[in-house]
Protein backbone atom coordinates (compact mmCIF):
# COMPACT_ATOMS: atom_id res chain seq x y z
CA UNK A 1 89.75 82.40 203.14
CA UNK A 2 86.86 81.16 205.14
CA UNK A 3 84.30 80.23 203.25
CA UNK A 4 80.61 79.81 204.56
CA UNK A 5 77.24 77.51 203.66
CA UNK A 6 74.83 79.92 202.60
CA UNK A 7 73.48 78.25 199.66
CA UNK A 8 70.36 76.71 201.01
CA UNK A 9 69.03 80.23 202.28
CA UNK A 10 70.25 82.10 199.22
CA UNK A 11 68.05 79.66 197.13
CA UNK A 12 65.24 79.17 199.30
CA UNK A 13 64.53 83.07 199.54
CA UNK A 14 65.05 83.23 195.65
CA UNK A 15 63.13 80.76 195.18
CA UNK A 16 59.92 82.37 196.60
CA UNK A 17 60.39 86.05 195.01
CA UNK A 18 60.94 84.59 191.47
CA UNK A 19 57.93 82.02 191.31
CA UNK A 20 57.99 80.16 188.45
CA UNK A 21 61.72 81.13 187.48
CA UNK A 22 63.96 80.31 191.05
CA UNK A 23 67.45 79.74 191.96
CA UNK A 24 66.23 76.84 193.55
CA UNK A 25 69.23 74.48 193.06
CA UNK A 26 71.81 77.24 192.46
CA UNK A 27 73.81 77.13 195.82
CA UNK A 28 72.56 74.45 197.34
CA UNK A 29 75.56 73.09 199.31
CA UNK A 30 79.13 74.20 200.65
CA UNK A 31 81.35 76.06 198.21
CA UNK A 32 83.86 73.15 199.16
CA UNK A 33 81.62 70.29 198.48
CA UNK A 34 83.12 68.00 195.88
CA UNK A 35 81.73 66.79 193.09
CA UNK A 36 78.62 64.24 192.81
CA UNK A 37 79.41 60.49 192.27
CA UNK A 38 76.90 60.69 189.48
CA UNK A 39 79.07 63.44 187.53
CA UNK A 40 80.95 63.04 184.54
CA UNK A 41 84.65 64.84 185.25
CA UNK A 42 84.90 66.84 182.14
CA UNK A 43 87.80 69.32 183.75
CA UNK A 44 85.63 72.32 183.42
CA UNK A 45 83.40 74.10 185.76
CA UNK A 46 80.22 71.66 184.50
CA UNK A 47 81.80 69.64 187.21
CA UNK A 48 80.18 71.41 189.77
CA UNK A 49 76.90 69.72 188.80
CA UNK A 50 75.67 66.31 188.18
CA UNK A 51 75.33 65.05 184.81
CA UNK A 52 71.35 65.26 185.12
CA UNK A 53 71.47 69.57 186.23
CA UNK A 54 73.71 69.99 183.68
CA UNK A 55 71.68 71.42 180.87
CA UNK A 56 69.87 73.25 183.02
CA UNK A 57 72.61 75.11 185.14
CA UNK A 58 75.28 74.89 181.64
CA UNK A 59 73.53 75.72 178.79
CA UNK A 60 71.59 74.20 176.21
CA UNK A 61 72.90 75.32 173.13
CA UNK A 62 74.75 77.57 170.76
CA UNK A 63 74.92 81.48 171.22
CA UNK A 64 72.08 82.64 168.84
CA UNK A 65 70.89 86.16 167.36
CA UNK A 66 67.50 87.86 166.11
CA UNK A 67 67.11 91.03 164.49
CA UNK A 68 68.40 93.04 167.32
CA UNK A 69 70.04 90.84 169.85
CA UNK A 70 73.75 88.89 169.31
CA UNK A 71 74.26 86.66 171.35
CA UNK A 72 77.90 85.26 172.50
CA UNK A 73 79.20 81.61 173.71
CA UNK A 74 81.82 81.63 176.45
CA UNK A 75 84.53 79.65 175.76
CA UNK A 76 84.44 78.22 179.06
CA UNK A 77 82.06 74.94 179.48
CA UNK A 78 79.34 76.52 182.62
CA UNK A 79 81.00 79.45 183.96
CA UNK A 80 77.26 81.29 184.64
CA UNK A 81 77.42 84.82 184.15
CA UNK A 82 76.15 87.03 186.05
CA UNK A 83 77.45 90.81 186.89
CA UNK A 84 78.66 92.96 183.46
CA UNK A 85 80.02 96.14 182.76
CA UNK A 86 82.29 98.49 180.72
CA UNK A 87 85.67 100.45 181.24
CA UNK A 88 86.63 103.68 179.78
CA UNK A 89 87.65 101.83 175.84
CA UNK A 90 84.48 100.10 175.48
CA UNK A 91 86.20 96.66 176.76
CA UNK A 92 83.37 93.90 178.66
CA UNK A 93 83.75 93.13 181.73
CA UNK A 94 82.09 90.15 183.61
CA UNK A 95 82.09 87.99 186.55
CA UNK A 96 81.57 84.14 186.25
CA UNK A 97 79.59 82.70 189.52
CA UNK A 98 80.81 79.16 188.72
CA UNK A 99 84.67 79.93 188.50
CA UNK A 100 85.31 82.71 190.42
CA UNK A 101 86.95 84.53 187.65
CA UNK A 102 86.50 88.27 185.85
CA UNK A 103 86.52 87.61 181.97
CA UNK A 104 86.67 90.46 179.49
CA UNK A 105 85.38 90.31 176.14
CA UNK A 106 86.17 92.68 173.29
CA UNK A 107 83.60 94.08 171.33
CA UNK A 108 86.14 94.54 167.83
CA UNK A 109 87.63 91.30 168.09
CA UNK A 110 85.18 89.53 169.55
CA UNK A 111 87.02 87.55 171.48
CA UNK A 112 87.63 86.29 175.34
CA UNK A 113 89.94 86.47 177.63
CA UNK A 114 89.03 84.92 181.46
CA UNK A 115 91.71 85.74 184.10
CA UNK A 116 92.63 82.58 186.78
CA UNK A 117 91.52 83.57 190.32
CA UNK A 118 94.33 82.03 192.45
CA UNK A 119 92.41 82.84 195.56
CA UNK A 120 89.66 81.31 194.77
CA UNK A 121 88.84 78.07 196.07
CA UNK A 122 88.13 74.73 193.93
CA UNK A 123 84.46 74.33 192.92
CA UNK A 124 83.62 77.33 195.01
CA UNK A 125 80.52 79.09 193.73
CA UNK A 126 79.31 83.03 194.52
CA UNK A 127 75.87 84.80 193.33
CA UNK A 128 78.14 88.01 192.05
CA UNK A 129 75.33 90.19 191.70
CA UNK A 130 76.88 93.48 191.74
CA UNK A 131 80.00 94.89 189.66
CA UNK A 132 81.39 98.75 188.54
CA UNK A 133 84.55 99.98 187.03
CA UNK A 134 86.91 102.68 187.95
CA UNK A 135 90.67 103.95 187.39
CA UNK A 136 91.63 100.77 186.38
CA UNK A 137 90.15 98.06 188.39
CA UNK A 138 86.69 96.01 188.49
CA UNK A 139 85.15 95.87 191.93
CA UNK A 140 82.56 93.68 192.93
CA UNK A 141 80.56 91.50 195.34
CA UNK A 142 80.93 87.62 196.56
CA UNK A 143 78.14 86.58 198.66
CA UNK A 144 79.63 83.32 199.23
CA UNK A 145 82.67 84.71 201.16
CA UNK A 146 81.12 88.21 202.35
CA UNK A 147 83.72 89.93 200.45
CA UNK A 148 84.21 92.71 198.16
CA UNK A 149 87.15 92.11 194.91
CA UNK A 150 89.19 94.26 193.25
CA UNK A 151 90.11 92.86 190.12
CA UNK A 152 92.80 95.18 187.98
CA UNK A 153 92.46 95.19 184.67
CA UNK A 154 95.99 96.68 184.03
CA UNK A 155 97.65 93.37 185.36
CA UNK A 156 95.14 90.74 185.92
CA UNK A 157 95.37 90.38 189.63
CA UNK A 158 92.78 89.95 191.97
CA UNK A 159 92.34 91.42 195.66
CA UNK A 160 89.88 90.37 198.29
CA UNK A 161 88.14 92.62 201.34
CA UNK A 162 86.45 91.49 203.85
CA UNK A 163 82.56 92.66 204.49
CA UNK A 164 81.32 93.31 207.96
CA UNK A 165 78.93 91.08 208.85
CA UNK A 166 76.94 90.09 211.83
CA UNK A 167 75.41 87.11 211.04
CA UNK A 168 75.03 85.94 207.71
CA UNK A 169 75.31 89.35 205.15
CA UNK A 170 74.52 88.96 201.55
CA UNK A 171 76.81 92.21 199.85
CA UNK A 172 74.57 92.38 196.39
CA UNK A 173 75.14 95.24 194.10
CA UNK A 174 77.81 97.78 193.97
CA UNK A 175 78.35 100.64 192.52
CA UNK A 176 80.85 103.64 192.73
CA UNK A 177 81.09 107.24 193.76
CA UNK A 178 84.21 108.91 193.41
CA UNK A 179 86.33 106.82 195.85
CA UNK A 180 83.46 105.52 197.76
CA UNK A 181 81.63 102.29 197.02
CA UNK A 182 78.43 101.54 197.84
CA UNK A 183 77.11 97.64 198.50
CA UNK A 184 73.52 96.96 199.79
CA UNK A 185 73.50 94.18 202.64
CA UNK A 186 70.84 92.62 201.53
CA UNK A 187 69.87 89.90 204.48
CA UNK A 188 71.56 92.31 206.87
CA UNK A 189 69.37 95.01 206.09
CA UNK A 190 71.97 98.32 205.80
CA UNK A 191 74.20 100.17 203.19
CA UNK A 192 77.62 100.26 203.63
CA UNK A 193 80.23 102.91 202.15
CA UNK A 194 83.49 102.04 201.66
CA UNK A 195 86.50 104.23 200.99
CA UNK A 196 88.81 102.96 198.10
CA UNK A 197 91.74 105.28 199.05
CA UNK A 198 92.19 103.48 202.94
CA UNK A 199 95.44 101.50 202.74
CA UNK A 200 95.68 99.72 206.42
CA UNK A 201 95.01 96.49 206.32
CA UNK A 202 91.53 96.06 208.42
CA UNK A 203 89.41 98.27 206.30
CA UNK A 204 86.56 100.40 207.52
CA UNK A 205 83.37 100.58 206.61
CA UNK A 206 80.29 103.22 207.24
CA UNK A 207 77.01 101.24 207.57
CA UNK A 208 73.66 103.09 207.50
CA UNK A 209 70.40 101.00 209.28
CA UNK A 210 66.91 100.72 208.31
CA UNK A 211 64.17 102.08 209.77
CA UNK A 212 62.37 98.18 209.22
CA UNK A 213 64.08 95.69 211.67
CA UNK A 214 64.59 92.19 210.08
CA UNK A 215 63.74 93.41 206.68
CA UNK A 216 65.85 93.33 202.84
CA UNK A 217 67.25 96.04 201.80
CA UNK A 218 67.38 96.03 197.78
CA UNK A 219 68.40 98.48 194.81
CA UNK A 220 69.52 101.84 196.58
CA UNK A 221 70.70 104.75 193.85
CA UNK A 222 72.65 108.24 194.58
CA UNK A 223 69.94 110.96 193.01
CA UNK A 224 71.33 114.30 191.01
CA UNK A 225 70.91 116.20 194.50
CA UNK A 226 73.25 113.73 196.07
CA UNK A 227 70.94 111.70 198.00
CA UNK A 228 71.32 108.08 198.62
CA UNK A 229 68.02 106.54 198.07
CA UNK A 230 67.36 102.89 198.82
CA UNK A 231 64.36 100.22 199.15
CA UNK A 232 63.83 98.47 202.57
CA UNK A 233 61.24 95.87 202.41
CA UNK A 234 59.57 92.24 203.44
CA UNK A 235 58.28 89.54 201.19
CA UNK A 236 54.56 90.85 200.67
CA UNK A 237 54.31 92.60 203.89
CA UNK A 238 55.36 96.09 202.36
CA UNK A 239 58.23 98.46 203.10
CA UNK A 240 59.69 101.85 202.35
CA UNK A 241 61.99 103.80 200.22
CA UNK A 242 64.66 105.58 202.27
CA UNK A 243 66.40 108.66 201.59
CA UNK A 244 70.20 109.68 202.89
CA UNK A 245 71.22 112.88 202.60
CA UNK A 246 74.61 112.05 201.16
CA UNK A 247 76.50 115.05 201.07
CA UNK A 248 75.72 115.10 205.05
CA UNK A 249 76.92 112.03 205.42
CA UNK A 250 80.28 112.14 203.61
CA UNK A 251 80.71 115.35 205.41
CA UNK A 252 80.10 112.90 208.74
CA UNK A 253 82.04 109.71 207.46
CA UNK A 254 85.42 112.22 207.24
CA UNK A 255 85.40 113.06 210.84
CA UNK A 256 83.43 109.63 212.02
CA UNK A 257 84.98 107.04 209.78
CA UNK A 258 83.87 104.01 212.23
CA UNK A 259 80.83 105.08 213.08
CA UNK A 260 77.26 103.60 212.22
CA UNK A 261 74.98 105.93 210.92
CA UNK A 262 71.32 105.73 212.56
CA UNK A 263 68.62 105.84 210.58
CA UNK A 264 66.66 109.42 211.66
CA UNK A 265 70.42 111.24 211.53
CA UNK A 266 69.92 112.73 207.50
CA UNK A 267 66.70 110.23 206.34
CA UNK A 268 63.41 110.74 205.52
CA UNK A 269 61.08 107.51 204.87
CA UNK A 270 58.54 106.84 202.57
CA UNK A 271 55.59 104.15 203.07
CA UNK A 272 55.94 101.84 199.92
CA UNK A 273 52.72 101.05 198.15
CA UNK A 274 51.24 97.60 199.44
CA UNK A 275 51.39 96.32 196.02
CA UNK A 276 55.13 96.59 195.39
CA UNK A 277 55.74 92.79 196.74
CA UNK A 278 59.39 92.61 196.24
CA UNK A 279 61.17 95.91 195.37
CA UNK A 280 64.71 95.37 193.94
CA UNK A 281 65.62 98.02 191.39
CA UNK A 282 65.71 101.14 191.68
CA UNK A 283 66.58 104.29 189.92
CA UNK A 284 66.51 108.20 189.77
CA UNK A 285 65.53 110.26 186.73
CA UNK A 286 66.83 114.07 185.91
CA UNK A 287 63.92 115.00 187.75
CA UNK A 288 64.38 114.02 190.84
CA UNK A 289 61.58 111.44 190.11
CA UNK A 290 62.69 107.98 191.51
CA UNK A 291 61.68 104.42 189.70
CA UNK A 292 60.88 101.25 191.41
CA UNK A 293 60.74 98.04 189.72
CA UNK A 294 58.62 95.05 191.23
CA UNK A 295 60.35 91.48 190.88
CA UNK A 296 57.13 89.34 191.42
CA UNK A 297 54.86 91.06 189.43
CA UNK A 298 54.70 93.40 186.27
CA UNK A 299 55.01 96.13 187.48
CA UNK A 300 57.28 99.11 188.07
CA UNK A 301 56.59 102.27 189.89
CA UNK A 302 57.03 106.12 189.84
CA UNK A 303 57.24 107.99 193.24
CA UNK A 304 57.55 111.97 193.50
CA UNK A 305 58.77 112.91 195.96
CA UNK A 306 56.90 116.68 195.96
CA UNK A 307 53.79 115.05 195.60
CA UNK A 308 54.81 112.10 197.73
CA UNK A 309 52.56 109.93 195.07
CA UNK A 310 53.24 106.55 192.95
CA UNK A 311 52.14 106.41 189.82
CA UNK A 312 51.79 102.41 188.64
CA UNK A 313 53.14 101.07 185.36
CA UNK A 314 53.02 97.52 183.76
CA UNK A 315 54.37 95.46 180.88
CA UNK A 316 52.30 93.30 178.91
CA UNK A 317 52.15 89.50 180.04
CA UNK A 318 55.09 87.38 179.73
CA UNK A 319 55.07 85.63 176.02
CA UNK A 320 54.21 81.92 176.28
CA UNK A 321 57.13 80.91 174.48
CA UNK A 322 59.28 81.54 177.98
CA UNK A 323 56.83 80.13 180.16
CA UNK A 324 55.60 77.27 177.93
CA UNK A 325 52.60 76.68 180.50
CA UNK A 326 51.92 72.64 179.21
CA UNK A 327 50.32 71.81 182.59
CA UNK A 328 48.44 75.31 182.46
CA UNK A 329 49.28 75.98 186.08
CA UNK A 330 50.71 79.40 185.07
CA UNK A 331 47.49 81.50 185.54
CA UNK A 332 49.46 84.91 186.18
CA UNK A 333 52.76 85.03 183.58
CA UNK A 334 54.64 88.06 185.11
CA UNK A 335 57.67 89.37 184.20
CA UNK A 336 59.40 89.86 186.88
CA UNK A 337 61.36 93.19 186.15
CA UNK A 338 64.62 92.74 188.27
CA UNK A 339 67.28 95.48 188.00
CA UNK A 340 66.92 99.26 186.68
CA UNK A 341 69.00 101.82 185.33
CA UNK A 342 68.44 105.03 183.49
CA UNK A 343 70.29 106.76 181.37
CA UNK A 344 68.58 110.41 179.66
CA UNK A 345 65.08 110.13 179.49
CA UNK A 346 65.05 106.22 179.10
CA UNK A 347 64.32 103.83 181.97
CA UNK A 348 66.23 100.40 181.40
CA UNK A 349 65.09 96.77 183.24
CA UNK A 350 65.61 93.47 182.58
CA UNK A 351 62.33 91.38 182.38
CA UNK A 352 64.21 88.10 183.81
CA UNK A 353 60.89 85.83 183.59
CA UNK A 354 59.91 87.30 180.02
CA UNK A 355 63.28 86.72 179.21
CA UNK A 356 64.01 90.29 177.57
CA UNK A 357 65.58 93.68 177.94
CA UNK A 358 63.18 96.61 178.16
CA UNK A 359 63.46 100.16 177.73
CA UNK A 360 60.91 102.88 178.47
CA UNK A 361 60.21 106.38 177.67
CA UNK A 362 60.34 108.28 180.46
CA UNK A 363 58.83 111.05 178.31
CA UNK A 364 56.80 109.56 175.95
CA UNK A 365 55.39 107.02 178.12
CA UNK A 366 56.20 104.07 175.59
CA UNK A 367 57.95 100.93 176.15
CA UNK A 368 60.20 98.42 174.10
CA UNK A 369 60.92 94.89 174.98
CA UNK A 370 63.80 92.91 173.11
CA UNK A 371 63.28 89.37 173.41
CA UNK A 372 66.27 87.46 173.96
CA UNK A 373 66.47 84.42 171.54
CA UNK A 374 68.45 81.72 173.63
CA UNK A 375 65.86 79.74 175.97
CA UNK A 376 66.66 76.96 178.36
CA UNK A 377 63.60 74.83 178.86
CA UNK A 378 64.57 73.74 182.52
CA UNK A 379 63.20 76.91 183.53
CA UNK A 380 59.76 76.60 182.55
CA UNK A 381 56.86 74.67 182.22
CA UNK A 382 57.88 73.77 178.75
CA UNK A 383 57.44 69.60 178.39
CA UNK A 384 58.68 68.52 175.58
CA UNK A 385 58.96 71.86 173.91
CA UNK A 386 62.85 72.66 172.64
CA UNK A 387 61.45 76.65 171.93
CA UNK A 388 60.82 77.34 175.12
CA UNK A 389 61.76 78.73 178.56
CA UNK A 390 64.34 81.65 179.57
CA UNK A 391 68.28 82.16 179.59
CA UNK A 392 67.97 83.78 183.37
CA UNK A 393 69.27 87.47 181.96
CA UNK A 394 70.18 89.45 184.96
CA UNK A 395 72.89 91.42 184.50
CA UNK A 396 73.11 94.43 182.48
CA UNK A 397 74.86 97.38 181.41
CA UNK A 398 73.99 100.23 179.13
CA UNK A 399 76.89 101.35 176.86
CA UNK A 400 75.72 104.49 173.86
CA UNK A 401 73.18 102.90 172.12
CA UNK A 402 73.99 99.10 173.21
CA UNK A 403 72.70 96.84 176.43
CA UNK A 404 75.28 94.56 177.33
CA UNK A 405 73.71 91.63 179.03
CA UNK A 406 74.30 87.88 180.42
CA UNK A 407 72.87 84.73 180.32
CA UNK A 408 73.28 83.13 183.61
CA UNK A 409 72.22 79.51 182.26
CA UNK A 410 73.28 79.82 178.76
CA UNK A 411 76.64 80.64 179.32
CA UNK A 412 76.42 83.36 177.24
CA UNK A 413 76.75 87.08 177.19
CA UNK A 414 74.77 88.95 174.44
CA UNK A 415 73.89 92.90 172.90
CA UNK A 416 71.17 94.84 172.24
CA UNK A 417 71.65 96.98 168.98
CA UNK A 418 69.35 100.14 170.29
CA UNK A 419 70.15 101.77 167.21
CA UNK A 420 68.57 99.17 164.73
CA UNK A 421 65.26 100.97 163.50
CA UNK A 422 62.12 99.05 164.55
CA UNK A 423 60.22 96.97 162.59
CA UNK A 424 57.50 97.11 164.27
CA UNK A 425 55.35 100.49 165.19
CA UNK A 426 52.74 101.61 167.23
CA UNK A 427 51.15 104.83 168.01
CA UNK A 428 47.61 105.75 169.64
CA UNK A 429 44.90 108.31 169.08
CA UNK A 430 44.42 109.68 171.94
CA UNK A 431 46.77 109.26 175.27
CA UNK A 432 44.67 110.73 177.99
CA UNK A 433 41.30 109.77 178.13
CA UNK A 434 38.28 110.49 180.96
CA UNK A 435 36.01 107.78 181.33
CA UNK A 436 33.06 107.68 183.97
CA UNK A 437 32.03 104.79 185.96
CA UNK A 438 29.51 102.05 183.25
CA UNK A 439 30.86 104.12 179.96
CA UNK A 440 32.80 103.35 176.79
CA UNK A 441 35.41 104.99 174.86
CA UNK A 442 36.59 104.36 171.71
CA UNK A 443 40.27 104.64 171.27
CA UNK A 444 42.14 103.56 167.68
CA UNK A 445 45.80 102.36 167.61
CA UNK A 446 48.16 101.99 164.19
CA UNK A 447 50.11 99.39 163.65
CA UNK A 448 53.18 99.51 161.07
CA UNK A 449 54.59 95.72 160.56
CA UNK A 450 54.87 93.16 158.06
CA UNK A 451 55.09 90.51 159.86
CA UNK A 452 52.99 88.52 162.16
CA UNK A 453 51.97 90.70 164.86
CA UNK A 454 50.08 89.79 168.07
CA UNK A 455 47.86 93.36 169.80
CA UNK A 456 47.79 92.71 173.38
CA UNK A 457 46.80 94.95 176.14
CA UNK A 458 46.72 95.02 180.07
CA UNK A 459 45.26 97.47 182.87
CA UNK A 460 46.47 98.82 185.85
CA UNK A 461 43.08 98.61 187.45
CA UNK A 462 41.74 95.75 190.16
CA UNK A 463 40.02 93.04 189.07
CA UNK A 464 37.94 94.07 185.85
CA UNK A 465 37.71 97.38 186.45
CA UNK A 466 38.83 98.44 182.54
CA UNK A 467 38.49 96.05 180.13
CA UNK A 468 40.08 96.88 176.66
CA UNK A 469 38.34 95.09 173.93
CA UNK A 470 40.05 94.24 170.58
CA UNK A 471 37.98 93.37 167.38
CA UNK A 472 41.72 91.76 165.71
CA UNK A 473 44.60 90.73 167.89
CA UNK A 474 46.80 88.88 165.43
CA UNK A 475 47.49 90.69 162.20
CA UNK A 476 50.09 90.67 159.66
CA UNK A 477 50.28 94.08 157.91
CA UNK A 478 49.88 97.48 158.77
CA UNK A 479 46.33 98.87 159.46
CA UNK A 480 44.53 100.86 161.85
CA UNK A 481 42.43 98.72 164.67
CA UNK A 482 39.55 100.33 166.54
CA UNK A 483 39.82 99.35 170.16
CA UNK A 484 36.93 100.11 173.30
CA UNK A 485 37.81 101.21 176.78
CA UNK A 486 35.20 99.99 179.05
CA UNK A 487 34.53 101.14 182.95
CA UNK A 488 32.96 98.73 185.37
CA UNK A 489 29.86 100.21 186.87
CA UNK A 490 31.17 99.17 189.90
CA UNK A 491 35.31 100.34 189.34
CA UNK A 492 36.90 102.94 191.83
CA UNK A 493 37.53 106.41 190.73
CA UNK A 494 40.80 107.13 190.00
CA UNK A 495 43.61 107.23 187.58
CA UNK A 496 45.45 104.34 185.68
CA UNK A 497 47.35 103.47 183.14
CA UNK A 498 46.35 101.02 180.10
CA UNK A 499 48.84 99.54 177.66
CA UNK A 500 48.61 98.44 174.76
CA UNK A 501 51.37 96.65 172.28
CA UNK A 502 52.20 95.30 169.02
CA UNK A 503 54.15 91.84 169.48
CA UNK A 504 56.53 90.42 166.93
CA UNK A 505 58.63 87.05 167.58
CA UNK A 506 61.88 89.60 168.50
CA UNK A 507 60.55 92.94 170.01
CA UNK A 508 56.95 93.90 171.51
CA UNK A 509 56.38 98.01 171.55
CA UNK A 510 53.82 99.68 173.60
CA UNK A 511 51.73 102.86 174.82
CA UNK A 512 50.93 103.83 177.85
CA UNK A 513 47.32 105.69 178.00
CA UNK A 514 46.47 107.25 181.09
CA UNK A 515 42.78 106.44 182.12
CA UNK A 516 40.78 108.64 184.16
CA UNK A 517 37.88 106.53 186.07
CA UNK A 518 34.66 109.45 187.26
């Protein structure tokens, strides 16, 4: 296996798009580099990393659990988590970035069982961002080694594939079609489809361009109309959302196998809105109505494609018990919605700098966050605070009415128990509101808790063009709070979205009201 020294570009661009929460020192030498002088041999993968990185790459604690969140402690000393997902019995499935290994956990016993990798290389270390299940066997990706596994869960054995590359490809996530398998390049800026059923041995790949030379190419999903849809972007300097007419292009992979797709073939390309600074997730409702979350702000998107419009969402501010902020050099605290998947009318995301799970109706236009209790200090500008900073939750899978999640620094994988009632209520008088230019509206909110509850809200608008002003924002029972809705003189016309939200120390719910500037 030839293995390659990506790990100073896979942290450096990681650590620009996620700010205050980076990958900084996650790959940052050869897979084959031994370990440091300064380290401790403990015989387990902490051996990776010197004694000093240690608690902030291993973990810094025991598996812990709030009112809906269980959390989970790998056996294994450091094996970071990062990809997760289900077979057909329920069984958890996840790949370990520091060993190289798949490890399954069962939800009845709850117990582990990792499966030894003889392939992999000693003290090797991959970013395994993307993972799926099928007949039998766990594919994923390896950025380290540009390859795609097969891991079967019938025998424990593990099979690699090579990914066509160029240059330097980064094969993120992965998901599966029938018996095709999509991976986003990610640095080399294509799709590629692979056919599980091809038994030579050099495999063959169909790789689809994008329109935006020397750009990323992010979270791509297959629509209900069997379109391939897929974000194409640069740091800050916009992009597009891309759309493959898939049923064209299987029909065109059967008789053209080894060809490259161009872009114009089946596409169609839509401008991105300048404010989307790092589009990674993506997802398509029943509707046809596709959802784009933003990984260095707040802020996740709607696009239709009829109307060819995007509608702009955001989550309340990050809770300063992730971010810690002792220096106070934290003056935005986003957070940083990552991945996306939905399932009915409920968009999922993980919030990986607010260090929760959210979940929004689609419908309703109402949000849930579930804060995950395990922190790791290292990761924020905590000082000497021990309740403080995130667990790095990326991956996630959505199982009935459970989110199976990791915790990339905690060595830990966790659940979301969606069915637990909420504590913690909020509903709003009026969800549609008209407002001209230098006016006020009044707008009241209830609140059903019993427990201390922050009232937060946030804006969609530009600078101050809506200002939402709340007479109480901490209470501890429920009651009915007046709020104001006030319009610059000086604001644009048009249409946002306000939200407002209840927070608790385990969940924060919210309402979306949809503000109408004359």
């Amino acid at each position: 296996m030839k293995t390659k020294t990506k790990g100073l570009i896979v942290a450096g661009f990681f650590a620009v798009i996620l700010l205050t929460s980076t990958l900084t020192l996650a790959l940052n030498s050869s897979p084959n580099q031994q370990p440091p002088t300064e380290a401790t041999i403990t015989g387990t993968p902490a051996d990776n990393f010197p004694d000093l990185d240690r608690p902030k790459f291993c973990s810094t604690g025991d598996a812990k659990s709030n009112t809906y969140v269980t959390e989970y402690k790998i056996p294994t000393d450091c094996t970071q988590p990062l990809a997760i997902t289900l077979d057909d019995s329920g069984m958890v499935y996840f790949a370990q970035t520091n060993t190289g290994k798949i490890a399954k956990f069962d939800p009845s016993t709850e117990q582990f069982t990792e499966y030894e990798n003889p392939d992999w290389p000693q003290g090797a270390r991959s970013m395994i961002w993307g993972i799926d299940y099928s007949n039998g066997n766990v594919w994923y990706t390896d950025d380290s080694f540009n390859s795609i596994w097969k891991f079967s869960t019938l025998d424990g054995t593990y099979t690699r594939i090579a990914f066509p590359t160029k240059e330097d490809s980064l094969p993120q996530r992965l998901e599966i079609f029938g018996n095709k398998i999509i991976v986003n390049d990610f640095y080399e800026s294509k799709i590629s489809i692979f056919d599980t059923t091809q038994t030579t041995e050099n495999k063959i790949y169909t790789n689809i361009p994008s329109p935006l030379p020397g750009s990323f190419v992010g979270g791509f999903e297959v629509d209900n109309s069997g379109n391939i849809w897929y974000t194409n972007w640069m740091l800050r300097q916009g992009g597009a959302l891309v759309k493959f007419d898939y049923t064209e292009l299987s029909e065109f992979i059967a008789t053209n196998p080894a060809q490259n797709v161009t872009v114009s073939e089946f596409s169609q390309v839509y401008d991105l809105p300048a404010s989307i600074g790092a589009p990674n997730g993506l997802s398509a409702d029943k509707h046809g109505n596709l959802w784009v979350v933003d990984t260095i702000s707040s802020s996740f998107y709607k696009f239709s494609e009829s109307s060819g419009t995007f509608t702009k969402y955001t989550t309340p501010d990050s809770p300063v018990s992730t971010y810690g902020n002792v220096t106070g050099v934290i003056k935005i605290p986003v957070t940083q919605p990552y991945w996306s998947e939905i399932q009915g009318d409920k968009l999922f995301f993980n919030e990986q700098a607010a260090n929760a799970l959210a979940v929004f109706d689609i419908e309703n236009e109402s949000l849930v966050e579930y804060l995950v209790p395990s922190q790791n200090p290292n990761w924020g500008d905590c000082g000497d605070k021990s309740e403080c900073g995130i667990a790095q939750v990326f991956g996630f899978q959505i199982a009935q009415d459970t989110i199976w999640f990791t915790e990339w620094v905690e060595n830990n994988i966790g659940k979301v128990d969606l069915g637990k009632p909420l504590t913690t209520t909020l509903s709003v008088s009026n969800k549609q509101v008209t407002i001209p230019r230098g006016q006020t509206m009044p707008i009241e909110i209830i609140v059903n808790t019993n427990t201390d509850t922050k009232i937060l809200s946030k804006t969609t608008s530009d600078f101050s063009d809506i200002i939402v002003k709340i007479p109480n924002t901490t209470i501890s029972n429920s009651q009915s709070i007046p709020l104001s809705i006030v319009t610059s003189p000086s604001a644009l016309p048009g249409v946002y979205k306000v939200v407002l939200s209840a927070r608790t120390a385990d969940v924060t719910v919210s309402e979306f009201i949809t503000v109408t500037i004359q």
